[in-house]
PDB file of N, CA and C in Angstrom:
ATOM      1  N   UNK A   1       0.838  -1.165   0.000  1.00  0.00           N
ATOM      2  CA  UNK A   1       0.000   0.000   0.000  1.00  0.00           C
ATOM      3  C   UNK A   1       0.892   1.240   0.000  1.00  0.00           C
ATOM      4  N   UNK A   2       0.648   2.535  -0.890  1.00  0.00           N
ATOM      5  CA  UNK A   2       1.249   3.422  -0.850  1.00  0.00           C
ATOM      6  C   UNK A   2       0.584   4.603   0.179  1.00  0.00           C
ATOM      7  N   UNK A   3       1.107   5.376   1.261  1.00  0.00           N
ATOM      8  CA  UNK A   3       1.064   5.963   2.369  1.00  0.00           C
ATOM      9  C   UNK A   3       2.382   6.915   2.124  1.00  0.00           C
ATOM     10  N   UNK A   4       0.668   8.006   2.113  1.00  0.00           N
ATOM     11  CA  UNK A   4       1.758   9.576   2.330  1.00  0.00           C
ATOM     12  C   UNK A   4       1.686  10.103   3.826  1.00  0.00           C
ATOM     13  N   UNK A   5       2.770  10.655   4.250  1.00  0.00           N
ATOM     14  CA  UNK A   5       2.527  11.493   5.503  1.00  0.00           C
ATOM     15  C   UNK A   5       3.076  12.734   5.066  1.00  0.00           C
ATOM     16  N   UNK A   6       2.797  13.843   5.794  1.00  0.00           N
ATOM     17  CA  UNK A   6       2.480  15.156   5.389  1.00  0.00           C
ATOM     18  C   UNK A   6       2.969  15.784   6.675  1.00  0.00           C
ATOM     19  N   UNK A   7       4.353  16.286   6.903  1.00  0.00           N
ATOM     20  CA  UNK A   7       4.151  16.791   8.297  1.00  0.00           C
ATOM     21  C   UNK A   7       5.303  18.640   7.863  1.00  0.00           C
ATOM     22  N   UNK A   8       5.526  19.431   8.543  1.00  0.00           N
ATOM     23  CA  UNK A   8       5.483  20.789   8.328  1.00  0.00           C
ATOM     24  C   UNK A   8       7.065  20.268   8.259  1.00  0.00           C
ATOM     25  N   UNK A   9       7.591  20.083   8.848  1.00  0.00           N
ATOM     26  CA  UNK A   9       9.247  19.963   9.078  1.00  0.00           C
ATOM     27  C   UNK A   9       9.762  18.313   9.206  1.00  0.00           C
ATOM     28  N   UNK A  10      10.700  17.895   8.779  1.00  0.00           N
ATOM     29  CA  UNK A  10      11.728  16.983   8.797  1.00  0.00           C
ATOM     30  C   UNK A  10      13.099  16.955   8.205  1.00  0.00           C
ATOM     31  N   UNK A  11      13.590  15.896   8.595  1.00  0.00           N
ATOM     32  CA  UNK A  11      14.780  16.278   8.355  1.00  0.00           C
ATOM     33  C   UNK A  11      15.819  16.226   7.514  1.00  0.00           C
ATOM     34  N   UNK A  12      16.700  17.454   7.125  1.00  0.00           N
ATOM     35  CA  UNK A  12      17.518  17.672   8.314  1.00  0.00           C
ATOM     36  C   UNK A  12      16.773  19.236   8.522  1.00  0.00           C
ATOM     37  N   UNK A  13      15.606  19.749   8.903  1.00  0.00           N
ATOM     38  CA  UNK A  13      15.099  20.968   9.066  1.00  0.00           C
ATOM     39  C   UNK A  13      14.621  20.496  10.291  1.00  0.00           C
ATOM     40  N   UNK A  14      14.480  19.411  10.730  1.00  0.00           N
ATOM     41  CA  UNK A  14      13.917  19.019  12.262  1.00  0.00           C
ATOM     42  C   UNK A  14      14.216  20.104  13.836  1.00  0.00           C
ATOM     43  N   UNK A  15      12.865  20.467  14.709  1.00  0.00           N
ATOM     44  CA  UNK A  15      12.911  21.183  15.722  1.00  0.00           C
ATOM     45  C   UNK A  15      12.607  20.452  16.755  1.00  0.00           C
ATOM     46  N   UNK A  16      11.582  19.371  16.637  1.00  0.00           N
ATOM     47  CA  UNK A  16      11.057  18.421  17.556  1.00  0.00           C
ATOM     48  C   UNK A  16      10.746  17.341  18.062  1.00  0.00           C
ATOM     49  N   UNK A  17       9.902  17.123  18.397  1.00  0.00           N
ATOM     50  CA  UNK A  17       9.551  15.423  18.798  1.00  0.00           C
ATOM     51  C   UNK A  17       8.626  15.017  17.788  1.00  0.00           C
ATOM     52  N   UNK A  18       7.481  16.389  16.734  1.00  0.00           N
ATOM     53  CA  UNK A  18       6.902  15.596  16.004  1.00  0.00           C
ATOM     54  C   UNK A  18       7.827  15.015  14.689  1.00  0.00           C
ATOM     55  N   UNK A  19       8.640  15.864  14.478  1.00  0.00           N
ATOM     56  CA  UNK A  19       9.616  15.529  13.454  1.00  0.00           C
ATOM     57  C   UNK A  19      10.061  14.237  13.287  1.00  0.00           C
ATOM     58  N   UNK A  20      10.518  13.716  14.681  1.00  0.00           N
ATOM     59  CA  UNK A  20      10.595  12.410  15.113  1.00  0.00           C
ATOM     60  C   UNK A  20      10.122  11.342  14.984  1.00  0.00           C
ATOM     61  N   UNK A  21       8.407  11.944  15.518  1.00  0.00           N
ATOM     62  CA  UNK A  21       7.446  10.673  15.554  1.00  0.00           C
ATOM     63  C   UNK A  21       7.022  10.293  14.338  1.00  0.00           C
ATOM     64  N   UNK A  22       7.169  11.502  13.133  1.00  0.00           N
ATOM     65  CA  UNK A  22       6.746  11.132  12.190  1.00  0.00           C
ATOM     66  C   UNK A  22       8.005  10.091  11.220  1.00  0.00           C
ATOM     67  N   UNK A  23       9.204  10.461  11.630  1.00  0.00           N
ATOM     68  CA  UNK A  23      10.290   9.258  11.351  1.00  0.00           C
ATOM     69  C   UNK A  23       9.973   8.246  11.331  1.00  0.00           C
ATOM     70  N   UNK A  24       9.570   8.096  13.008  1.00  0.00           N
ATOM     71  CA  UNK A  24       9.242   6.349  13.410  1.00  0.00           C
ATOM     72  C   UNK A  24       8.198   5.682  12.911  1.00  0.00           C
ATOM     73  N   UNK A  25       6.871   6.848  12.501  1.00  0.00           N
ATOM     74  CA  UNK A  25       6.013   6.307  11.893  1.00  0.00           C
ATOM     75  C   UNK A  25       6.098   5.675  10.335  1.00  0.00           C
ATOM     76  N   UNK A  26       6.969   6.302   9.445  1.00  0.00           N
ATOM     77  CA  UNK A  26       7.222   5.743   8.274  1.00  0.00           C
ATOM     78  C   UNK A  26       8.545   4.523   8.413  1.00  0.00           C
ATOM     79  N   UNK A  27       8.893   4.447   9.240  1.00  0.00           N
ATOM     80  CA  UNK A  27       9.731   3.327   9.300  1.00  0.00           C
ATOM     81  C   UNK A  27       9.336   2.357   9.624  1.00  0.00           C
ATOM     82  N   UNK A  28       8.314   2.445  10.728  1.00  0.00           N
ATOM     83  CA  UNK A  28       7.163   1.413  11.283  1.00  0.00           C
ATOM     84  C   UNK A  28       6.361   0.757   9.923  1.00  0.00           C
ATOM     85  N   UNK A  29       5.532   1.771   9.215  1.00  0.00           N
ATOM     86  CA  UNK A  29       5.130   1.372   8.190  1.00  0.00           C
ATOM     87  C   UNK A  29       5.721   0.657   7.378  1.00  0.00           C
ATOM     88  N   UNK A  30       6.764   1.106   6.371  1.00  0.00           N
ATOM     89  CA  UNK A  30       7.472   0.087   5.736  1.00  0.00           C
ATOM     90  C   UNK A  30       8.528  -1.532   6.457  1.00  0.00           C
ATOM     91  N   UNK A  31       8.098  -1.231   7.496  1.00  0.00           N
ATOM     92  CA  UNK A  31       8.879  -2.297   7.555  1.00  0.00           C
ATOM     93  C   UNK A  31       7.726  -3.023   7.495  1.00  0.00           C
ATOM     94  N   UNK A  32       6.353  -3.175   8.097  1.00  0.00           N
ATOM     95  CA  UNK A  32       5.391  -3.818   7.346  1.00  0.00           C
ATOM     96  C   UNK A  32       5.130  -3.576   5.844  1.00  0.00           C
ATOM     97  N   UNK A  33       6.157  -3.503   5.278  1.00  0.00           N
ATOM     98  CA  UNK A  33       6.189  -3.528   3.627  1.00  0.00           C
ATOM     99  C   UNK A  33       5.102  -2.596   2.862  1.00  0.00           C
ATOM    100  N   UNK A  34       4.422  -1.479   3.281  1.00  0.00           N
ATOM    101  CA  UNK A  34       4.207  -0.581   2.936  1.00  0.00           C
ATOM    102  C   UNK A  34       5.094   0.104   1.829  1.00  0.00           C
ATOM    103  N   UNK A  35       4.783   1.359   1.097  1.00  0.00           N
ATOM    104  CA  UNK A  35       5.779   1.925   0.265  1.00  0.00           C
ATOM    105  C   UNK A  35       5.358   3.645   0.862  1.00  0.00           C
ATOM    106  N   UNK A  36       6.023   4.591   1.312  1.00  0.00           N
ATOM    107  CA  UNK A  36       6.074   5.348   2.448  1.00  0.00           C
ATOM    108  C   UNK A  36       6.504   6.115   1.996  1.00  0.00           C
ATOM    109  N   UNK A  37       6.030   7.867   1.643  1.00  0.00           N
ATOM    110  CA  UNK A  37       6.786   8.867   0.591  1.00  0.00           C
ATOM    111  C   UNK A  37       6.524   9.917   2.078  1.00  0.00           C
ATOM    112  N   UNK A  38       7.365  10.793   1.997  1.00  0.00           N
ATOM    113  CA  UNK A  38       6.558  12.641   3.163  1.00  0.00           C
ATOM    114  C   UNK A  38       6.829  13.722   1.932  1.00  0.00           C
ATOM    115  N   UNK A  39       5.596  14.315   2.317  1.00  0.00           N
ATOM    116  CA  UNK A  39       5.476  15.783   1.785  1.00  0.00           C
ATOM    117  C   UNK A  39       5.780  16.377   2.875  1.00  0.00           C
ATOM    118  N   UNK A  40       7.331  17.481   2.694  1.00  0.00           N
ATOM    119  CA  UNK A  40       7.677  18.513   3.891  1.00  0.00           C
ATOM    120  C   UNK A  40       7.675  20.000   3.476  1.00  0.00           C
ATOM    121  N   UNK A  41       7.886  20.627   4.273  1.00  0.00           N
ATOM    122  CA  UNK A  41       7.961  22.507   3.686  1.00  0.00           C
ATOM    123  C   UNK A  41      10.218  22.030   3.912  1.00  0.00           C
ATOM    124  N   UNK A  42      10.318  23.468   3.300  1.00  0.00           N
ATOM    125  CA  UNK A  42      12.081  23.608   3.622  1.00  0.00           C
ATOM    126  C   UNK A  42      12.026  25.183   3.558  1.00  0.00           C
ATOM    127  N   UNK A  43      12.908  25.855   3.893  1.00  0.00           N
ATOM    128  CA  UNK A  43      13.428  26.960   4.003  1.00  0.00           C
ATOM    129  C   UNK A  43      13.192  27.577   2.304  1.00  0.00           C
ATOM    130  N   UNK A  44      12.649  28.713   1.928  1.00  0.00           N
ATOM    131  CA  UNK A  44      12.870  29.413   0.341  1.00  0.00           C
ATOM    132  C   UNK A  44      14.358  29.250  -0.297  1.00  0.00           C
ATOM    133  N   UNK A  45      14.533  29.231  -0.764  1.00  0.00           N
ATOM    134  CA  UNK A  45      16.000  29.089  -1.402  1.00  0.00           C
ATOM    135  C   UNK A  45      16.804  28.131  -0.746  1.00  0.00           C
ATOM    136  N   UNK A  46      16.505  27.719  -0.196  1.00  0.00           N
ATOM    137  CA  UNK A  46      18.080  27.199   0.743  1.00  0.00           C
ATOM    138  C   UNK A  46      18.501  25.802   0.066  1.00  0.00           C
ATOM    139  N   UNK A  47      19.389  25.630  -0.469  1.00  0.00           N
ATOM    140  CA  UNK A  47      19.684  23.812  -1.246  1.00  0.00           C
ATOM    141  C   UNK A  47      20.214  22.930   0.220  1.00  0.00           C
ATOM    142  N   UNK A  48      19.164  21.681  -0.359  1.00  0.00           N
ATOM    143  CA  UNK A  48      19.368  20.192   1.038  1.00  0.00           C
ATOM    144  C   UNK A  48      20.811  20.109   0.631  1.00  0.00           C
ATOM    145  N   UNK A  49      21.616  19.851   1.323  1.00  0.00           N
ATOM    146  CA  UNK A  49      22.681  18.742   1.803  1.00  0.00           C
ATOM    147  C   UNK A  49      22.501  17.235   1.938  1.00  0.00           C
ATOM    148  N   UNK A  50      21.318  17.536   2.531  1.00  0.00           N
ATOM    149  CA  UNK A  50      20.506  15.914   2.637  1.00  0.00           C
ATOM    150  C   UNK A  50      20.636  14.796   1.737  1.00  0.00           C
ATOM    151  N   UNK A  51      20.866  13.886   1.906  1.00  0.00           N
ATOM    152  CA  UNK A  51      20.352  12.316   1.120  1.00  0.00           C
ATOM    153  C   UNK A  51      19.405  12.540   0.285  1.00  0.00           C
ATOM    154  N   UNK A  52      18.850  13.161   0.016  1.00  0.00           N
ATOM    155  CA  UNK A  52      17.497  12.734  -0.688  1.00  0.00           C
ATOM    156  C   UNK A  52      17.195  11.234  -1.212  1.00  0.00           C
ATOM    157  N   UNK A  53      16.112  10.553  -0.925  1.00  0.00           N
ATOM    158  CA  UNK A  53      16.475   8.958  -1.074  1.00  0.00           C
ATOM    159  C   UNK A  53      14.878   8.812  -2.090  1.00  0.00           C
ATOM    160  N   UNK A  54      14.543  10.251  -2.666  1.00  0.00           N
ATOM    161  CA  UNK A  54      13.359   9.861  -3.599  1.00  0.00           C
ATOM    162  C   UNK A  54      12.260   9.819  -2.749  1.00  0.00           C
ATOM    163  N   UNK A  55      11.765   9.476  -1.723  1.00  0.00           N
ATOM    164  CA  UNK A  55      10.815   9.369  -0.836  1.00  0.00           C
ATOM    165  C   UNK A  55      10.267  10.517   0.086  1.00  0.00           C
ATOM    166  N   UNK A  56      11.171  11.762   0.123  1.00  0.00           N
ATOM    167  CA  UNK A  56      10.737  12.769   1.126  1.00  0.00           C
ATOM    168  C   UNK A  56      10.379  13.991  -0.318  1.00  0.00           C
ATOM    169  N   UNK A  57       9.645  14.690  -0.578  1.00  0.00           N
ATOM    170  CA  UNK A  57       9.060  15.771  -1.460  1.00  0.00           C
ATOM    171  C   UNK A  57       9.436  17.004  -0.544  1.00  0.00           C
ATOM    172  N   UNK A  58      10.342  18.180  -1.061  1.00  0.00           N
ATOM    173  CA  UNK A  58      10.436  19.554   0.076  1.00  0.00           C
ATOM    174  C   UNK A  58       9.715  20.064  -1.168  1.00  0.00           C
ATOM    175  N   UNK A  59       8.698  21.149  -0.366  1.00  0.00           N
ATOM    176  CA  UNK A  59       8.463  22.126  -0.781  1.00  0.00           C
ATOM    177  C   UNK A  59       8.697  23.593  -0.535  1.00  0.00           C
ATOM    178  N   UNK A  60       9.044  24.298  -1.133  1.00  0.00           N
ATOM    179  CA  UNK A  60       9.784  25.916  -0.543  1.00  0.00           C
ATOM    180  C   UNK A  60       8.704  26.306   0.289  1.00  0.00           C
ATOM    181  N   UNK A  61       8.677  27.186   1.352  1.00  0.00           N
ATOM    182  CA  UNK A  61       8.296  27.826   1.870  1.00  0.00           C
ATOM    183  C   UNK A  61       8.152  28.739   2.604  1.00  0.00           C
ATOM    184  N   UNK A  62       7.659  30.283   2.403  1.00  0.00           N
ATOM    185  CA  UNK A  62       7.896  31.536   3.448  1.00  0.00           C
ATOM    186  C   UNK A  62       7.829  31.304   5.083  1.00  0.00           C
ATOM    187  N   UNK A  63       6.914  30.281   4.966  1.00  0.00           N
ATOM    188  CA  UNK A  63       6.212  30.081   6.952  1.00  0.00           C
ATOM    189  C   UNK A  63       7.072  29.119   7.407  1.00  0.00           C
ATOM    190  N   UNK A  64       8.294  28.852   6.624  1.00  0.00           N
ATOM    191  CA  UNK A  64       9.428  27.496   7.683  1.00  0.00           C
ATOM    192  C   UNK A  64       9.987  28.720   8.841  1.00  0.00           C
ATOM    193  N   UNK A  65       9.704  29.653   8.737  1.00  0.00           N
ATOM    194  CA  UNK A  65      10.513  30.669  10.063  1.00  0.00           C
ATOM    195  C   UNK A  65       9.745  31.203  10.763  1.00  0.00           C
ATOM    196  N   UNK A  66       8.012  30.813  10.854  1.00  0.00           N
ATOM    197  CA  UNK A  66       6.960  31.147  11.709  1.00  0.00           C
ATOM    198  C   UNK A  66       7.215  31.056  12.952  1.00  0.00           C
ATOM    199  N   UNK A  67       8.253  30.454  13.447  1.00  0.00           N
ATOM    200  CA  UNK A  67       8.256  30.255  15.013  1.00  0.00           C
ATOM    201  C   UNK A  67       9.634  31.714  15.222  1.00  0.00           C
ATOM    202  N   UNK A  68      10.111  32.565  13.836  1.00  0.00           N
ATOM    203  CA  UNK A  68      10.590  33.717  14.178  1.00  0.00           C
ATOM    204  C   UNK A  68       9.598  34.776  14.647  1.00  0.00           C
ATOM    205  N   UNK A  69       8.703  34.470  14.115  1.00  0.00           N
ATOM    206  CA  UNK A  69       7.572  35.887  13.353  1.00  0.00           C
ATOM    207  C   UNK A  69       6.956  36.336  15.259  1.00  0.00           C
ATOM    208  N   UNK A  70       7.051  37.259  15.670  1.00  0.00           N
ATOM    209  CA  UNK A  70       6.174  37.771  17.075  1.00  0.00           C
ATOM    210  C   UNK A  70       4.813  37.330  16.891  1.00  0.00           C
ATOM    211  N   UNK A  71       4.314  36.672  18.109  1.00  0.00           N
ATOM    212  CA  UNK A  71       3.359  36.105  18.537  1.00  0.00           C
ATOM    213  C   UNK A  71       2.331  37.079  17.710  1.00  0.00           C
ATOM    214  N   UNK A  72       1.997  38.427  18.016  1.00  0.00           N
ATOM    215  CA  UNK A  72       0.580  38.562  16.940  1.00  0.00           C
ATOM    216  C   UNK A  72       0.997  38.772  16.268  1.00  0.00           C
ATOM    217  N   UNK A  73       1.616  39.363  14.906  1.00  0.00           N
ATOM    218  CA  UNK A  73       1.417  38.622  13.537  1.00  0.00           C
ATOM    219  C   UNK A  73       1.566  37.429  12.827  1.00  0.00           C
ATOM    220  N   UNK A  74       1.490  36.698  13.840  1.00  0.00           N
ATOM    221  CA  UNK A  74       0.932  35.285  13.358  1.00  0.00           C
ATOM    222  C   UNK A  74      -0.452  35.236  12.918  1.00  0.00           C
TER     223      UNK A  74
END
């Protein structure tokens, strides 16, 4: 079965524990032989360093620095 997960950040852009959980969750999955892709945001311009292994999708995005932006203009 093919299974997307969709989460705001991973890595190597990772801040947290969901970043994490969502790791364990696609690893969990495929190892029950699933086939396991993520749609993530990344920084505007910035080029991965990363592995890319075909399976993770970045998409650019202005709001990867929302946790800069002051509480009300959010």
């Amino acid at each position: 079965m093919k299974i997307c997960l969709i989460n705001n950040l991973y890595k190597p852009f990772n801040r947290g524990g969901a970043e994490t959980i969502a790791q364990l969750c696609a690893l969990g999955l495929e190892s029950y032989g699933n086939e396991v892709f993520i749609i993530t945001t990344r920084p505007r311009f910035k080029k991965i360093n990363y592995k890319n292994n075909n399976k993770i999708y970045y998409i650019n995005s202005i709001f990867f620095y929302l946790n800069k932006i002051p509480f009300f203009l959010r």
